[in-house]
C-alpha atoms as a PDB file:
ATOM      1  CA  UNK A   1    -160.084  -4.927 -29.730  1.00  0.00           C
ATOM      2  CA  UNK A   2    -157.810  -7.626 -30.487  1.00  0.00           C
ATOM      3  CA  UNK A   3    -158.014 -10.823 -28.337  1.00  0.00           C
ATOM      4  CA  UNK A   4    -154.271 -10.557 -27.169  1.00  0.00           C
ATOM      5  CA  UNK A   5    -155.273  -6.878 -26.043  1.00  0.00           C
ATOM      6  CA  UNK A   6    -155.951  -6.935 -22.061  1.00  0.00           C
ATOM      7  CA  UNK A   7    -158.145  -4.449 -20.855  1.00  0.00           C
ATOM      8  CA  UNK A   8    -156.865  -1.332 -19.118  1.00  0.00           C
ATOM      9  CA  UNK A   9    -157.748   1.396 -17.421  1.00  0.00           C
ATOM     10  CA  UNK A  10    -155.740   4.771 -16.889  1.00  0.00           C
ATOM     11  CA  UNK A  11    -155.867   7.015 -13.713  1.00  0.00           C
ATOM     12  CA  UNK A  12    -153.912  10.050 -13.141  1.00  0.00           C
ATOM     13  CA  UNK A  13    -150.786   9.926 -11.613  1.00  0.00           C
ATOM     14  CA  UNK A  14    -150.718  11.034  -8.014  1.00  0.00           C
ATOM     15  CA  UNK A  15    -148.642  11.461  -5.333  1.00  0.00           C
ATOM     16  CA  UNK A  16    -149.323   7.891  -4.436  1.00  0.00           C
ATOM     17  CA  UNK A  17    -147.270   6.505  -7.458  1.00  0.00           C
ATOM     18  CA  UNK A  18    -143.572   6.728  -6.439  1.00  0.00           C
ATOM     19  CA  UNK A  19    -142.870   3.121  -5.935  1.00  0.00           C
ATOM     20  CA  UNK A  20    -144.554   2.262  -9.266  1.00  0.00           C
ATOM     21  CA  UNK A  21    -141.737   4.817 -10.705  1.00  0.00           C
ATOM     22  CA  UNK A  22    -139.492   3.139  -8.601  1.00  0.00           C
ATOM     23  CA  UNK A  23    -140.433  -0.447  -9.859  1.00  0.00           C
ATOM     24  CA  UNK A  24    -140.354   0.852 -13.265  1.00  0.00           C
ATOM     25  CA  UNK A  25    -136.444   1.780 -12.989  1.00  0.00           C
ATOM     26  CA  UNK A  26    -135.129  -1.904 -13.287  1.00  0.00           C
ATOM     27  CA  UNK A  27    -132.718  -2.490 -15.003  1.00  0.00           C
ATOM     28  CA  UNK A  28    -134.439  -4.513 -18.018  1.00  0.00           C
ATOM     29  CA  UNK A  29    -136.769  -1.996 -18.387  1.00  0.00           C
ATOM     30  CA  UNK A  30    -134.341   1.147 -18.906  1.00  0.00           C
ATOM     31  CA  UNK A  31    -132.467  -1.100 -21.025  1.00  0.00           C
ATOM     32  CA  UNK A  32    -133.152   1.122 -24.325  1.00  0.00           C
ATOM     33  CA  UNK A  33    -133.409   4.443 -22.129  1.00  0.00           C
ATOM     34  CA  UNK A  34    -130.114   4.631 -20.872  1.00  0.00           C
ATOM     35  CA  UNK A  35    -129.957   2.371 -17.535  1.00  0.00           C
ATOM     36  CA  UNK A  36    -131.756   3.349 -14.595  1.00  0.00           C
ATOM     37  CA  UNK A  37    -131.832   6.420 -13.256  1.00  0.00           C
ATOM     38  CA  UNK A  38    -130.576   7.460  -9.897  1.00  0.00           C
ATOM     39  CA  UNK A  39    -133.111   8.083  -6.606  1.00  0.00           C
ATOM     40  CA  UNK A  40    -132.550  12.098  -6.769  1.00  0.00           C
ATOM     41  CA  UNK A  41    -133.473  11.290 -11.006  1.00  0.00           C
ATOM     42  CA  UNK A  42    -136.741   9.425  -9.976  1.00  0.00           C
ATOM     43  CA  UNK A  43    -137.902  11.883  -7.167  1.00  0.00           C
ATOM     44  CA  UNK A  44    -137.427  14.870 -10.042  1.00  0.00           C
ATOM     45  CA  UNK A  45    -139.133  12.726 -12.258  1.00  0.00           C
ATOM     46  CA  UNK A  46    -142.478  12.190  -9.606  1.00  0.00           C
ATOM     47  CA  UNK A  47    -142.445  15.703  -9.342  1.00  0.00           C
ATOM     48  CA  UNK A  48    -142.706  16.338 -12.456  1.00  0.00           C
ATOM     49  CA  UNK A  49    -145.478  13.333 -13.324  1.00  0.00           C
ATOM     50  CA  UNK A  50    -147.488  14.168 -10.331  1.00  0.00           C
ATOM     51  CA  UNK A  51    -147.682  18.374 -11.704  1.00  0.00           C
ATOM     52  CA  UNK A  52    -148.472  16.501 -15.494  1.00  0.00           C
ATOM     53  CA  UNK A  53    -152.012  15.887 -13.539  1.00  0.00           C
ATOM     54  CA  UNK A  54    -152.453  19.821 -12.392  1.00  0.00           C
ATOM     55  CA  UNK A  55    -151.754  21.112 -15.209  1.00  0.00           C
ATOM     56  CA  UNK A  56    -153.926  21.858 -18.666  1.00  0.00           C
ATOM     57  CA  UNK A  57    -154.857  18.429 -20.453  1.00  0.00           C
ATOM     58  CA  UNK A  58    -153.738  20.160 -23.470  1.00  0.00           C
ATOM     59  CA  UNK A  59    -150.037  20.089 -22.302  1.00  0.00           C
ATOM     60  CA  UNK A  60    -149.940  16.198 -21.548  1.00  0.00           C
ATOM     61  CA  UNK A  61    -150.545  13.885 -18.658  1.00  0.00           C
ATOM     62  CA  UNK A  62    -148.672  10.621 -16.917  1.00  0.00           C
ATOM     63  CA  UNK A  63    -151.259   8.132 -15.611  1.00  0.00           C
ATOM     64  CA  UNK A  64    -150.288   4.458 -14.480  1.00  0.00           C
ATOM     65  CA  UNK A  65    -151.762   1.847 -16.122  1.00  0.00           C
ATOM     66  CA  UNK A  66    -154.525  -0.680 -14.132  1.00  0.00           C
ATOM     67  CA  UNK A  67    -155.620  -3.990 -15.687  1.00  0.00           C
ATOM     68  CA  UNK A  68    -158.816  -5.245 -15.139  1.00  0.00           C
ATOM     69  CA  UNK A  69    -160.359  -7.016 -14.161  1.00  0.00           C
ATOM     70  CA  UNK A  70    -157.739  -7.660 -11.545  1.00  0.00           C
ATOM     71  CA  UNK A  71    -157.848  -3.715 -10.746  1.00  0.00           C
ATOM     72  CA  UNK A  72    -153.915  -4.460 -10.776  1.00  0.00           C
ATOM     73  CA  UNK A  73    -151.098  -1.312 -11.205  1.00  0.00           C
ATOM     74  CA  UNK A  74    -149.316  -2.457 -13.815  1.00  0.00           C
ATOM     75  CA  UNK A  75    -147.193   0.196 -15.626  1.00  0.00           C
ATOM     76  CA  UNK A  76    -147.186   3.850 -16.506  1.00  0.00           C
ATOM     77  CA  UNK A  77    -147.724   5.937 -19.801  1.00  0.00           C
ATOM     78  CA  UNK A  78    -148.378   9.259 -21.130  1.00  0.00           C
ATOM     79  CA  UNK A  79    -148.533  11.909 -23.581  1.00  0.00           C
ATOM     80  CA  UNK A  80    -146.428  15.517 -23.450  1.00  0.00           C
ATOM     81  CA  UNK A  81    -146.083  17.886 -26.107  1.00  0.00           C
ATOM     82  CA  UNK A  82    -142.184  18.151 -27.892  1.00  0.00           C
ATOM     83  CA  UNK A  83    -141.118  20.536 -30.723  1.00  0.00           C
ATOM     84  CA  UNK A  84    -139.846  17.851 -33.389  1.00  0.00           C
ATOM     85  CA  UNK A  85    -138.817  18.976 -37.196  1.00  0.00           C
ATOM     86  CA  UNK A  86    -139.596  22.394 -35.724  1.00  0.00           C
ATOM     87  CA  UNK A  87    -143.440  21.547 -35.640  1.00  0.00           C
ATOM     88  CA  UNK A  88    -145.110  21.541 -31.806  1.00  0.00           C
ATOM     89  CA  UNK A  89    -146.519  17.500 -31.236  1.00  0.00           C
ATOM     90  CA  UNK A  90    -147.410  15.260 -28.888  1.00  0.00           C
ATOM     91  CA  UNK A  91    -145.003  12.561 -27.825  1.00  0.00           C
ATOM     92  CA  UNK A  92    -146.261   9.170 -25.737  1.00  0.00           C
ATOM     93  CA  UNK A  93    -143.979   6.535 -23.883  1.00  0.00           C
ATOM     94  CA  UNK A  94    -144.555   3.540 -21.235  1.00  0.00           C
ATOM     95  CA  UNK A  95    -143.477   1.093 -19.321  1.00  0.00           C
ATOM     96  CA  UNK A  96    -145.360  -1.927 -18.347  1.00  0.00           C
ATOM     97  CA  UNK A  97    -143.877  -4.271 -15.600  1.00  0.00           C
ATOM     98  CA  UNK A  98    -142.311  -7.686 -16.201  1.00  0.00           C
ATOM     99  CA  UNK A  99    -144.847 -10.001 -14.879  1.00  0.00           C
ATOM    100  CA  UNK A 100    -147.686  -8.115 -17.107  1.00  0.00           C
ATOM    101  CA  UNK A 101    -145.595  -8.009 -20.086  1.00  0.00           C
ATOM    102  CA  UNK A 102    -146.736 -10.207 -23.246  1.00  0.00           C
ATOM    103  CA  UNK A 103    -150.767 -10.022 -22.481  1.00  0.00           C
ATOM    104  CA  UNK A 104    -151.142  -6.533 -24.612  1.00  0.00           C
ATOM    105  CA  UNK A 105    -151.204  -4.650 -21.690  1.00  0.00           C
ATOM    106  CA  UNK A 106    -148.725  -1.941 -23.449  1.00  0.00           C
ATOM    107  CA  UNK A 107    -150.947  -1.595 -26.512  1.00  0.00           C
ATOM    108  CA  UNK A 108    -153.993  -1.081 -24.854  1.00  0.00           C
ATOM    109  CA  UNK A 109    -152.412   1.206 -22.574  1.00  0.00           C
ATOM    110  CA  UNK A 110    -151.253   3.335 -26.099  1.00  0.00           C
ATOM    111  CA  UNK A 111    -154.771   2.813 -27.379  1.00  0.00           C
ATOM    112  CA  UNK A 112    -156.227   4.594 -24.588  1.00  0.00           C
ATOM    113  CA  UNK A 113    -153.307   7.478 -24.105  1.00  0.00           C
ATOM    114  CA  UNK A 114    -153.784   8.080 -27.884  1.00  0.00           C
ATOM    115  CA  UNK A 115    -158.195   8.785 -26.600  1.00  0.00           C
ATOM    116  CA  UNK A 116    -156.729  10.896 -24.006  1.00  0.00           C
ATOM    117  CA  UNK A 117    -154.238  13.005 -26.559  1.00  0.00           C
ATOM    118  CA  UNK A 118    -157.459  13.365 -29.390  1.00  0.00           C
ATOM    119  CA  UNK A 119    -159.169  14.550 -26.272  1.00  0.00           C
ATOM    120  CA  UNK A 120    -156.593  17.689 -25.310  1.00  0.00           C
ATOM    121  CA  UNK A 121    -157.072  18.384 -29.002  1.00  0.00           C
ATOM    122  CA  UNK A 122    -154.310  20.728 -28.825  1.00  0.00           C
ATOM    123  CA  UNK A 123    -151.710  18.633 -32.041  1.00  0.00           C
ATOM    124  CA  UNK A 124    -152.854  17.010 -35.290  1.00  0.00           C
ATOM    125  CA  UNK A 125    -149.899  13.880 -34.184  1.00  0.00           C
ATOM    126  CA  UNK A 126    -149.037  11.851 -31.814  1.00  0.00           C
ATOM    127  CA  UNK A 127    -145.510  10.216 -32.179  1.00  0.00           C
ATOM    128  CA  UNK A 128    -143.230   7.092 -30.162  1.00  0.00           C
ATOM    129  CA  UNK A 129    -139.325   7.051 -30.663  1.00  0.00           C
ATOM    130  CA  UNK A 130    -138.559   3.660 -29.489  1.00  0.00           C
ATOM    131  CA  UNK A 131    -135.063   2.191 -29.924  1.00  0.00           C
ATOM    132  CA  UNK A 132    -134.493   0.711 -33.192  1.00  0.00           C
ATOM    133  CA  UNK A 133    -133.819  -2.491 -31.662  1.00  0.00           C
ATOM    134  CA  UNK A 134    -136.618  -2.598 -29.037  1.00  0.00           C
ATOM    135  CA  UNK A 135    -138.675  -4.655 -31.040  1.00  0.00           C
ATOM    136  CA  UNK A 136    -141.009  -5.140 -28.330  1.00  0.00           C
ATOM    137  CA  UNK A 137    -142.050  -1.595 -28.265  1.00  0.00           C
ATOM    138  CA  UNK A 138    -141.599  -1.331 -32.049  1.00  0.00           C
ATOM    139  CA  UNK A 139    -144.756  -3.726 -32.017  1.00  0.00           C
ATOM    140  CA  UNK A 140    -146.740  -2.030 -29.816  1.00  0.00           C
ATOM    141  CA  UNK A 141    -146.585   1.179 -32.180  1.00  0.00           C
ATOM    142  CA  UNK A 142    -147.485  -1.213 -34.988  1.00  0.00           C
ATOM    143  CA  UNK A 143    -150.531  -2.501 -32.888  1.00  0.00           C
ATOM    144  CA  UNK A 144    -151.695   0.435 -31.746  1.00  0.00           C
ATOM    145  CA  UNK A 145    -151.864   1.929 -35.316  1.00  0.00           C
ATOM    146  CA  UNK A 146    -149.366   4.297 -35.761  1.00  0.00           C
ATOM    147  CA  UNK A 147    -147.635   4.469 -38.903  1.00  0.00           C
ATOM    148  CA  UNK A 148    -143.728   4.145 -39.696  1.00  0.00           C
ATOM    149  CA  UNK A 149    -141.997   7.026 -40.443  1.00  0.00           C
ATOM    150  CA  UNK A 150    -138.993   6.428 -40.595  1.00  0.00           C
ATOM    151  CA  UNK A 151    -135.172   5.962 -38.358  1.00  0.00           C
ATOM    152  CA  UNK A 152    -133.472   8.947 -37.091  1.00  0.00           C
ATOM    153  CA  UNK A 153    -131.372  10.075 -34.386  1.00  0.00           C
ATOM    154  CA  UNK A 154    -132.686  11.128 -30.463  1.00  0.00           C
ATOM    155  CA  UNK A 155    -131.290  11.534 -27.335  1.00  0.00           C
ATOM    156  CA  UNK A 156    -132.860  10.243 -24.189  1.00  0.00           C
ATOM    157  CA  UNK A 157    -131.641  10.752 -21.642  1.00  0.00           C
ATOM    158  CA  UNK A 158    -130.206  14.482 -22.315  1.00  0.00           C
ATOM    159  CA  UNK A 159    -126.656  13.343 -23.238  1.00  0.00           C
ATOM    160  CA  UNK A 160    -127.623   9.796 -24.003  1.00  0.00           C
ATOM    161  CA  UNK A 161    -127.646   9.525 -28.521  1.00  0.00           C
ATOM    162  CA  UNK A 162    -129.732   6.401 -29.783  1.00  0.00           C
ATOM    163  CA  UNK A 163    -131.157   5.784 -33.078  1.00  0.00           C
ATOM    164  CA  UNK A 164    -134.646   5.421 -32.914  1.00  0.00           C
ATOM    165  CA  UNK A 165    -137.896   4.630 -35.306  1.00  0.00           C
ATOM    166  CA  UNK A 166    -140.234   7.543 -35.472  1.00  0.00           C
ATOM    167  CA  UNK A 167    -143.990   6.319 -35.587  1.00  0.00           C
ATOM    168  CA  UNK A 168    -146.858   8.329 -35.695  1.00  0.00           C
ATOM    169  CA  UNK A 169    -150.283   8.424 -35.108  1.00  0.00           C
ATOM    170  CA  UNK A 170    -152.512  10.876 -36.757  1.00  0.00           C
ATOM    171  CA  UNK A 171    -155.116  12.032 -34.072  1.00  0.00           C
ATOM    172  CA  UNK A 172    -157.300  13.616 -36.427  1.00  0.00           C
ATOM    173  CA  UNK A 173    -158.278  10.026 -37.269  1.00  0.00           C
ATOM    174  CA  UNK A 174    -161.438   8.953 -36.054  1.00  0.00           C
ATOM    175  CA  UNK A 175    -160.952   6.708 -32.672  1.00  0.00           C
ATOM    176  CA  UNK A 176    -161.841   2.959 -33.237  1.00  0.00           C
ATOM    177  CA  UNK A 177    -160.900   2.663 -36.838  1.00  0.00           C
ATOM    178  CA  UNK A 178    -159.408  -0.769 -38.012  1.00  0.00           C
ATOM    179  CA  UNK A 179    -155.979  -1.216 -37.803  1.00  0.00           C
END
C-alpha cells in the first residue's frame, strides 16, 4: 500500500448511520452530484443503504468508512449493480468527510470496496463515473487502479445531466497486483 494510503476499515451500514448521511450532504461534497439533497431525499436514501446490508452481497452493499487506528467514521462507500452499454456491472461511489480528506482515506476505502465487489463475484467490472472536473475523485480511480475508459454522458441525480469519466476496474484481476 502506498504511504499516502491511510488505513481503513469498512462496516456495514446500519441503522445507526443517518447523521454520517447527513454530514455527508454538505454542500462541498454534493458539489459534482447535484447540491444536497433534501431531509425526505436523505431519509429515502438510509432506507435504502441500511436494506443494501440485508440483502444478497451479490447485489451490492453501502458501508461507512472507519480509519484506524483512530477507529474514526469517516465517510461512506459502496458497490451496486447498474445496467451500463446494456451489459449488467457493478458501480462504486464515496464520500469521505472534509477533515479526513487528502490522507488517502478515499482510495483505500475503493481498494477495499473493490475486495468486497471480487467477493459477491456476481460482474467481471467494477466502474466510477466521477465528474469530469472532479479531479479529486478522478485520482482516486487512478490510485485505486482502475483504468480510463473514456468521457460520456450520466445523469445523477435522475434529471440532473453531467459529463463524466468512465473508469473501470476489472475484478477478475487478482487483488494486490501493482498499480
Amino acid at each position: 500500500m502506498d504511504n499516502d494510503i491511510s488505513p481503513v476499515r469498512l462496516e456495514a451500514w446500519s441503522e445507526g448511520d443517518g447523521e454520517l448521511l447527513r454530514a455527508l450532504n454538505a454542500p462541498e461534497l454534493t458539489e459534482h452530484l447535484g447540491g444536497p439533497e433534501t431531509e425526505e431525499q436523505l431519509v429515502r436514501r438510509h432506507r435504502k443503504y441500511v436494506g443494501m446490508s440485508a440483502q444478497d452481497p451479490g447485489a451490492g452493499r453501502m458501508f461507512r468508512i472507519v480509519l484506524l487506528p483512530e477507529e474514526a467514521v469517516v465517510g461512506s462507500i459502496g458497490f451496486w449493480v447498474r445496467t451500463g452499454d446494456g451489459e449488467p456491472t457493478y458501480e462504486t461511489g464515496w464520500a469521505v468527510l472534509p477533515g479526513f480528506q487528502g490522507r488517502g482515506v478515499a482510495t483505500a476505502a475503493t481498494r477495499a470496496v473493490a475486495g468486497e465487489a471480487r467477493r459477491a463475484g456476481l460482474h467481471r467490472f467494477l466502474h466510477a463515473y466521477p465528474s469530469t472536473d472532479n479531479t479529486a475523485s478522478n485520482a482516486v480511480c487512478r490510485k485505486a487502479g482502475f483504468e480510463p475508459l473514456g468521457e460520456r454522458d450520466f445523469e445523477y441525480p435522475p434529471g440532473h445531466p453531467m459529463r463524466c469519466n468512465d473508469w473501470r476496474l476489472d475484478l477478475a484481476e487478482p487483488a494486490g497486483k501493482p498499480l
